[in-house]
Protein backbone atom coordinates (compact mmCIF):
# COMPACT_ATOMS: atom_id res chain seq x y z
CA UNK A 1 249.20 274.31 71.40
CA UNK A 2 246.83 271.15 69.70
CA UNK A 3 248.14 268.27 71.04
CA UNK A 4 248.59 265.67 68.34
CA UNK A 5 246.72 262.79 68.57
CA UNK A 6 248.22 259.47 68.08
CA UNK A 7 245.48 257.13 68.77
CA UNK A 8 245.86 255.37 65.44
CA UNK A 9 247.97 251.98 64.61
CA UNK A 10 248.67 251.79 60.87
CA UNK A 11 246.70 249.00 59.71
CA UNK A 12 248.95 247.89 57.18
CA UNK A 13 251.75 247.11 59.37
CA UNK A 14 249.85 244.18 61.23
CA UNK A 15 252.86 241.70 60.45
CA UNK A 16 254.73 244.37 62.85
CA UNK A 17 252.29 245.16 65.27
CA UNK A 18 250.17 242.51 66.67
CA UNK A 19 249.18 241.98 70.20
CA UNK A 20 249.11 238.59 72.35
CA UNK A 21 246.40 235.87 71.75
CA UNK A 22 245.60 235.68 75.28
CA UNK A 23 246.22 239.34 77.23
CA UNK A 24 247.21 242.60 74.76
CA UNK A 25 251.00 242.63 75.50
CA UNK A 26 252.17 243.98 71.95
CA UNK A 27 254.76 242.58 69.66
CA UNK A 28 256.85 245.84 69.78
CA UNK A 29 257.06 245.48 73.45
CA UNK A 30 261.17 245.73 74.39
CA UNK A 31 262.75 242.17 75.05
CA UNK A 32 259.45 240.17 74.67
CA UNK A 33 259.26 236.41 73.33
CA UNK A 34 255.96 235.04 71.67
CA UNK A 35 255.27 231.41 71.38
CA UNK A 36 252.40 230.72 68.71
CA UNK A 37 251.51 234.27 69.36
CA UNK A 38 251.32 233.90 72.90
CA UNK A 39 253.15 236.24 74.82
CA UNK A 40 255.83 235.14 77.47
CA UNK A 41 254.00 236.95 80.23
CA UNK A 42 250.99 234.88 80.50
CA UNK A 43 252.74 231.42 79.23
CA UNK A 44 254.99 232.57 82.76
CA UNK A 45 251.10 232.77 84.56
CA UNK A 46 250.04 229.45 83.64
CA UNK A 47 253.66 227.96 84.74
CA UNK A 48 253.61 229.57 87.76
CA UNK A 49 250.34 228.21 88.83
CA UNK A 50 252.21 225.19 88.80
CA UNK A 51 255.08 226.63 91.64
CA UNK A 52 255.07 225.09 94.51
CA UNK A 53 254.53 228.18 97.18
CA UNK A 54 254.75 226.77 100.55
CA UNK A 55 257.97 225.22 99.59
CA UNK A 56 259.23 228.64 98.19
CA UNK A 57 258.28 230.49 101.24
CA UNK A 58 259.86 228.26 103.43
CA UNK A 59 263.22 228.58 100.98
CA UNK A 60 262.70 232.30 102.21
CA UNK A 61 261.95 231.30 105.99
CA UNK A 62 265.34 229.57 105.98
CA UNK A 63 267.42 232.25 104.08
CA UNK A 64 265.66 234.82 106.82
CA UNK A 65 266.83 232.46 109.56
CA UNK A 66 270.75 232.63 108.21
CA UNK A 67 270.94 236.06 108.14
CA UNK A 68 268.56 237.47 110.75
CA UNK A 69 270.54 239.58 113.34
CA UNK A 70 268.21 238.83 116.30
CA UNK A 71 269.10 242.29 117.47
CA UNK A 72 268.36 246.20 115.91
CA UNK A 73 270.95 246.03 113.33
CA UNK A 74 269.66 246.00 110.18
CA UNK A 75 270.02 242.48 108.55
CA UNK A 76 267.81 243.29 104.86
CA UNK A 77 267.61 246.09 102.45
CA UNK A 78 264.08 246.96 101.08
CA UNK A 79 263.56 249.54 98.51
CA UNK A 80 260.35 251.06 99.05
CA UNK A 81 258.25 253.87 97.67
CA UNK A 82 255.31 254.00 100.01
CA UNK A 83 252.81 252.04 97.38
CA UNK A 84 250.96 248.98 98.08
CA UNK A 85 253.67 246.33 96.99
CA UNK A 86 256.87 247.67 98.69
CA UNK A 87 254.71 248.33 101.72
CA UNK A 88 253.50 245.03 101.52
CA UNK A 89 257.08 242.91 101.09
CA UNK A 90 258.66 245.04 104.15
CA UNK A 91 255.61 244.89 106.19
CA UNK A 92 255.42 240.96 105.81
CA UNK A 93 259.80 240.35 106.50
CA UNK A 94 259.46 242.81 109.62
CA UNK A 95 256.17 241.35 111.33
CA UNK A 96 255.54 237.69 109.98
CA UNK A 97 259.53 237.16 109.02
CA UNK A 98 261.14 238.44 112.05
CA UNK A 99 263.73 240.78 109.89
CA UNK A 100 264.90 244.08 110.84
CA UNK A 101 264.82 245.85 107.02
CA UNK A 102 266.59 249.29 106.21
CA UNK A 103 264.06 250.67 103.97
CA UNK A 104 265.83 252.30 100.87
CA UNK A 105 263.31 255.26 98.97
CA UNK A 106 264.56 257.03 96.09
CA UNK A 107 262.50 260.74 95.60
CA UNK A 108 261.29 259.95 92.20
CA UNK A 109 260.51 263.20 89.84
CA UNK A 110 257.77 265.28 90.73
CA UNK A 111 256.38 263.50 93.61
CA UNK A 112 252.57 263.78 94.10
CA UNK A 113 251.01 264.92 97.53
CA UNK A 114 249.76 261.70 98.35
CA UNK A 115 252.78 259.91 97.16
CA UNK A 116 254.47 262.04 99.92
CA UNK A 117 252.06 261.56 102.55
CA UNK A 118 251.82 257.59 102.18
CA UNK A 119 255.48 257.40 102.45
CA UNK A 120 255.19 259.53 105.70
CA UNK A 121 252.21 256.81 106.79
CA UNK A 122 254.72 254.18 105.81
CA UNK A 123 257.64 255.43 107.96
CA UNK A 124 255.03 256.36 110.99
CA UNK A 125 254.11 252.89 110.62
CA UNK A 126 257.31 251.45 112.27
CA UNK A 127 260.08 251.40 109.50
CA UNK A 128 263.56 253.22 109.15
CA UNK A 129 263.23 254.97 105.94
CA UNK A 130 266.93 256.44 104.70
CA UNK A 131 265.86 258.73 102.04
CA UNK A 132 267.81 259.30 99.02
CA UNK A 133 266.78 263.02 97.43
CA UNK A 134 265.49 263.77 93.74
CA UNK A 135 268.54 266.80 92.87
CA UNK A 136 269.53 269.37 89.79
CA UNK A 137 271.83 266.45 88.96
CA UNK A 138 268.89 264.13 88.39
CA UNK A 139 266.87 266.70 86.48
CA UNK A 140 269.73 267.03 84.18
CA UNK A 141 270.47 263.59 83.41
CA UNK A 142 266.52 262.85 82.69
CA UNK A 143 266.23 265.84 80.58
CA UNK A 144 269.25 264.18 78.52
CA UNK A 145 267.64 260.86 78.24
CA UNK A 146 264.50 262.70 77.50
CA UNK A 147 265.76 263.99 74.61
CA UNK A 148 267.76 261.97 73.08
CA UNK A 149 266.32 258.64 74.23
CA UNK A 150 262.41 259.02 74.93
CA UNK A 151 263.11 258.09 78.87
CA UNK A 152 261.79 260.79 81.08
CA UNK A 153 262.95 258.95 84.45
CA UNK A 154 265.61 257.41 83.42
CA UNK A 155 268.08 258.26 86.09
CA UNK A 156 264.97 257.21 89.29
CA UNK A 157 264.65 254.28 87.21
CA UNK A 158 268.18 253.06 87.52
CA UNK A 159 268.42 254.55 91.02
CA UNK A 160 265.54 252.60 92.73
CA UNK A 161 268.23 249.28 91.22
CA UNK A 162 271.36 250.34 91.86
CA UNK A 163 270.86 252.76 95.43
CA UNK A 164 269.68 249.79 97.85
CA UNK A 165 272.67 247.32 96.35
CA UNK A 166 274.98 249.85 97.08
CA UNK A 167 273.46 250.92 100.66
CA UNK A 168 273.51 247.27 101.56
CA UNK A 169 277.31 247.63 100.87
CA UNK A 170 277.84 250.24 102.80
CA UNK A 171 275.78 249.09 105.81
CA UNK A 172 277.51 245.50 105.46
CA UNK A 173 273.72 244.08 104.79
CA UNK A 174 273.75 240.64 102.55
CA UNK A 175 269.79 241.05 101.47
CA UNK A 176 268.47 242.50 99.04
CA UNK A 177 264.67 242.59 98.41
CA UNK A 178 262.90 243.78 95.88
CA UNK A 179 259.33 243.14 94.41
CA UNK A 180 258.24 241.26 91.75
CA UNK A 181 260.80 240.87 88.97
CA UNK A 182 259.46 242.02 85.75
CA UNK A 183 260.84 241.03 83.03
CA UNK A 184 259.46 236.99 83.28
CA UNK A 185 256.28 238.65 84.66
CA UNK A 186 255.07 240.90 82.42
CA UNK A 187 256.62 239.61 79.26
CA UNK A 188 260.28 239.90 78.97
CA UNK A 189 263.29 237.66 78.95
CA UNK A 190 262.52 234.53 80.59
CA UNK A 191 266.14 233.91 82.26
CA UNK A 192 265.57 234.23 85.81
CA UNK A 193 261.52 233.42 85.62
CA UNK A 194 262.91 230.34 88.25
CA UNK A 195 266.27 231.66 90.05
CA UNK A 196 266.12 232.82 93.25
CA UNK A 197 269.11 235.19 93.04
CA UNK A 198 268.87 237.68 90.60
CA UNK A 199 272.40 238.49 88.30
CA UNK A 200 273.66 241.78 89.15
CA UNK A 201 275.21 242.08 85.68
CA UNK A 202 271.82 241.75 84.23
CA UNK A 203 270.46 245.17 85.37
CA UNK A 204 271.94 247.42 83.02
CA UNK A 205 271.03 244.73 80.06
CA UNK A 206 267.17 244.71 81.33
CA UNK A 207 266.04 247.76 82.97
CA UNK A 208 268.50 250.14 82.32
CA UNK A 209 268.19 250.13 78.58
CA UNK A 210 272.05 249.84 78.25
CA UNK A 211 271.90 253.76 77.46
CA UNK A 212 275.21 255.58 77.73
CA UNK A 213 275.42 258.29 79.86
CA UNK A 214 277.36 260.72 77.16
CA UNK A 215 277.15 264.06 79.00
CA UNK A 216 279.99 265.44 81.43
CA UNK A 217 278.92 264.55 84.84
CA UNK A 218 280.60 263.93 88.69
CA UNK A 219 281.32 260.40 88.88
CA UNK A 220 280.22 260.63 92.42
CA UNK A 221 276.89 262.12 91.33
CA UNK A 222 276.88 258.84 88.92
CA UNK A 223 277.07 256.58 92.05
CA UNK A 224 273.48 255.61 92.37
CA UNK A 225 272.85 255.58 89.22
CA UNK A 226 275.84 253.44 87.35
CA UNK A 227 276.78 250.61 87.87
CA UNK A 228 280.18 249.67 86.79
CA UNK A 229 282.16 246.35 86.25
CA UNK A 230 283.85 247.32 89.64
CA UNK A 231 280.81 248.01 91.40
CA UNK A 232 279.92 244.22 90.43
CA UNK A 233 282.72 243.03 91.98
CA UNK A 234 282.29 245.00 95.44
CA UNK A 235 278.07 243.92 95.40
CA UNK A 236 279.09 240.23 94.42
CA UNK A 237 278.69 238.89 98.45
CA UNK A 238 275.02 240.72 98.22
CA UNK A 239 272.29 238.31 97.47
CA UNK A 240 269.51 240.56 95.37
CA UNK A 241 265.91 238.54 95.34
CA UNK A 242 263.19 239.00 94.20
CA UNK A 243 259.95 238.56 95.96
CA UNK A 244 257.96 237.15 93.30
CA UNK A 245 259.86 234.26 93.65
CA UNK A 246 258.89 233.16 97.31
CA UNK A 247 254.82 234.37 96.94
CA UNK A 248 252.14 234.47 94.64
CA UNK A 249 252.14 237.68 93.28
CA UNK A 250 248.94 239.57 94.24
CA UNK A 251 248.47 243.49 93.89
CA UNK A 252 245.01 243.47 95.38
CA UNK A 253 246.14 241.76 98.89
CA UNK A 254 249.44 243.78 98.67
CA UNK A 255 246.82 247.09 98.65
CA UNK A 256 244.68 245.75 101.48
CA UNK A 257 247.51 244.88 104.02
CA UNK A 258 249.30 247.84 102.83
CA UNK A 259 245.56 249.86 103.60
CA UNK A 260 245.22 248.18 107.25
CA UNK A 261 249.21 248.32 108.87
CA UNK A 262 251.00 250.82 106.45
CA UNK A 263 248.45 253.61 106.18
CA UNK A 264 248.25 253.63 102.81
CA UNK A 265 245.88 256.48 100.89
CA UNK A 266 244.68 256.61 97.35
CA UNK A 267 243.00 259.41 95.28
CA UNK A 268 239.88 260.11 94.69
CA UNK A 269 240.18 260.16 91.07
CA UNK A 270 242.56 258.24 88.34
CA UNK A 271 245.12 259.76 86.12
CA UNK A 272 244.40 260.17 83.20
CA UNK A 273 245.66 257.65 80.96
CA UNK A 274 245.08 255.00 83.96
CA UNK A 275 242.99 251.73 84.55
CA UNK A 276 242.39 252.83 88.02
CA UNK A 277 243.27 255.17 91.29
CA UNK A 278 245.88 253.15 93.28
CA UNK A 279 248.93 252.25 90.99
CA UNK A 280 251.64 254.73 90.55
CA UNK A 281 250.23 257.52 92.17
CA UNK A 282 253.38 258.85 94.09
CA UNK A 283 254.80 261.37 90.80
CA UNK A 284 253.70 262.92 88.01
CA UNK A 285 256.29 261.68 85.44
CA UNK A 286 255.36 258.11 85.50
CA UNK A 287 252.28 258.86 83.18
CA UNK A 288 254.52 260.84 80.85
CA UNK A 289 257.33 257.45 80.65
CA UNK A 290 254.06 255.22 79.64
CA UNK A 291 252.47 258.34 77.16
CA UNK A 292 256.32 257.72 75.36
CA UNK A 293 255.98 253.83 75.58
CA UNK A 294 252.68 254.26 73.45
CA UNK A 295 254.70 256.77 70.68
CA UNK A 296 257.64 254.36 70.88
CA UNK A 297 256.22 250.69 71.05
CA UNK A 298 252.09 251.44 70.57
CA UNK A 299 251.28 250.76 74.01
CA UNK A 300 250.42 252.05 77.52
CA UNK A 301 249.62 251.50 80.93
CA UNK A 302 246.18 250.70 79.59
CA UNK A 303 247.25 247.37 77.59
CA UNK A 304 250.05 246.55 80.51
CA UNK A 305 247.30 246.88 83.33
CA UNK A 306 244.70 245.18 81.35
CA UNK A 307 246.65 242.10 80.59
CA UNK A 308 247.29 241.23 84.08
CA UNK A 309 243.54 242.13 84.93
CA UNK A 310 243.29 239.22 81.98
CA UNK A 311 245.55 237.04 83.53
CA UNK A 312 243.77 236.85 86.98
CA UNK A 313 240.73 236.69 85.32
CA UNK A 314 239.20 239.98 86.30
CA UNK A 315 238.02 240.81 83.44
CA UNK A 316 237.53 239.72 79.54
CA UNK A 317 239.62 240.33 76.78
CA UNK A 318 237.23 241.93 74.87
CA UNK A 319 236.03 244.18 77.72
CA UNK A 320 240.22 244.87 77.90
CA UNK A 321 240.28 246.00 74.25
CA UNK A 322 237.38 248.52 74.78
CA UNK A 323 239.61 249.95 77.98
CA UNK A 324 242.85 249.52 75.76
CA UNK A 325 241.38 251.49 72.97
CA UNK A 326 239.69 254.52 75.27
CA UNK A 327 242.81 254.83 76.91
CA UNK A 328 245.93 253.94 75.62
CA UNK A 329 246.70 257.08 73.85
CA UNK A 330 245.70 259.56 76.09
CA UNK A 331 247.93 262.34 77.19
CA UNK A 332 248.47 263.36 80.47
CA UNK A 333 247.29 266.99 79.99
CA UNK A 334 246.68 268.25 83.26
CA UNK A 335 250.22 267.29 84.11
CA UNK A 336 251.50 269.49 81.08
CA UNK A 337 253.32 272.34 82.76
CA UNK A 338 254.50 270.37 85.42
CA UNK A 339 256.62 268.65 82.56
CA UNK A 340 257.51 272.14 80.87
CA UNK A 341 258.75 273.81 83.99
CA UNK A 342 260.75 270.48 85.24
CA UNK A 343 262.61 270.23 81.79
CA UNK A 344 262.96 274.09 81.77
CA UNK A 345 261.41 273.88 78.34
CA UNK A 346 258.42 275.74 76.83
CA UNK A 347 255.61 273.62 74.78
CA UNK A 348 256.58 273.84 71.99
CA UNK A 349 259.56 272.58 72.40
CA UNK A 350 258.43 269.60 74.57
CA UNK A 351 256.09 268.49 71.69
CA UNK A 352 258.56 268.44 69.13
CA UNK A 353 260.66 265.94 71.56
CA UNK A 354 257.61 263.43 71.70
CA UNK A 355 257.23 264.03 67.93
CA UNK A 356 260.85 263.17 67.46
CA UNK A 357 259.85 260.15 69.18
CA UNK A 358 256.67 259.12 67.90
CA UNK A 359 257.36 255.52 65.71
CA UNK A 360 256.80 256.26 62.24
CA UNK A 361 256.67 253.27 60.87
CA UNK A 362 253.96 252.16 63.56
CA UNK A 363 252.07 255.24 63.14
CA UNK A 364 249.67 257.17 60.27
């Protein structure tokens, strides 16, 4: 079957569709605030430039000094995935921090062979993994939001938020740590750009997508993945941070340290709707969630990758564009039947779900 090609904006809806002054965030982009057509993600750059980091860190020194157990139990949750930035953040608490982290990794759908093997690395490396497992439920409940929604990953999206809250609980842990928080990063709501604690109630509002689950499912199958008003109240003595707060944000040192203690691995050659051969490389489904972001919104991992390449510097914003525009709306082909067979769907079916999808007021 052709596979349609969607590379095209409609030009006339440029009131619509427009993309940020500065980096190529788009308009369309869910929960994002422009300011004289400036996106929020890089007016959040140039303010945190201004952070003072050594007094942030040492905010972080002190909470690690309260709660540290000075013994094996485990005194901080870390959810991890065996890529550069998790790697990085439990790798830095455990040998520079003095913590003793429970490392928290949620299977995500169709995990890659080197995804696998860096999270073995990881663990060899010196860290208690528990592993949470990718099941029939899961498949089910991502084929639902696949179909109706557009969200391929929906239920290892809200696992990898709600799993190491809830593990924390049961292991009587107070810490939660996560990586950088996204939404004031990359261009979202700007809320919690300067709190240290993140609000629990907020999850569902910003990366759940406040979908319903409306299909007849085990609530104890729904425990890692919803999180109800009495689950707030049971999580409310867990502090969830975020470690953007307490560092400078930097991918490229993450993927060095992460390279020299963690054993971490990298392929040869990029997906292919990517910017390069290190980000997101554990499962196949993650290039299928950003193919529907560029059907939904008109944009990709190309313009998300690009604009923080901007950001630092890294490159231009015209050299961007050229990246953005041989890029953006490429399909992951070679990953085609992987999709089929995990949705238990044939082709034809599966493009008539991304059609269903597509934006038709964005697109010709």
């Amino acid at each position: 079957m052709k596979i349609k090609d969607f590379s095209k904006i409609n030009k006339n809806k440029k009131k619509y569709f427009y993309r940020c002054k500065k980096c190529l965030v788009t308009s369309t982009r869910p929960r994002v605030e422009f300011k004289k057509k400036i996106c929020s993600g890089c007016l959040n750059f140039v303010e945190r430039k201004k952070i003072n980091w050594k007094k942030r860190f040492y905010q972080l020194k002190k909470l690690c000094s309260k709660y540290r157990s000075n013994n094996i139990k485990y005194d901080i949750v870390v959810p991890v995935g065996g890529g550069k930035d998790s790697s990085y953040v439990a790798w830095v608490l455990k040998n520079k921090l003095k913590m003793n982290p429970l490392c928290v990794f949620v299977e995500p759908p169709l995990m890659t062979k080197i995804g696998k093997k860096n999270l073995e690395n990881f663990e060899k490396s010196g860290f208690k993994v528990l592993r949470i497992k990718h099941t029939s439920f899961n498949k089910k409940l991502n084929k639902y939001y696949f179909k109706k929604f557009g969200l391929p990953q929906q239920s290892w999206i809200s696992s990898i938020k709600i799993a190491p809250l809830k593990i924390a609980k049961q292991y009587n842990i107070k810490l939660v740590m996560f990586g950088e928080e996204g939404e004031s990063m990359y261009g979202g709501i700007n809320k919690n750009r300067n709190n240290m604690a993140f609000e629990k109630k907020n999850i569902s509002k910003y990366y759940l997508e406040s979908q319903p689950i409306n299909i007849s499912i085990d609530k104890e199958k729904l425990k890692y993945v919803s999180l109800e008003t009495s689950d707030l109240k049971k999580l409310s003595k867990i502090k969830m941070l975020y470690w953007s707060y307490f560092e400078k944000w930097d991918e490229n040192y993450h993927l060095k340290i992460a390279k020299k203690y963690c054993g971490l691995k990298y392929t040869k050659v990029k997906e292919k709707n990517a910017i390069n051969n290190h980000s997101h490389t554990d499962q196949k489904m993650f290039a299928l969630h950003m193919y529907l972001a560029y059907l939904k919104f008109g944009f990709s991992r190309a313009s998300s990758d690009t604009s923080i390449e901007i950001r630092h510097k890294r490159i231009s914003r015209t050299q961007a564009i050229k990246i953005v525009k041989k890029y953006d709306h490429v399909f992951p082909v070679n990953y085609l039947r992987d999709y089929c067979k995990y949705f238990n769907i044939n082709k034809k079916q599966f493009f008539k779900i991304l059609d269903f999808h597509k934006n038709k007021f964005l697109f010709n």
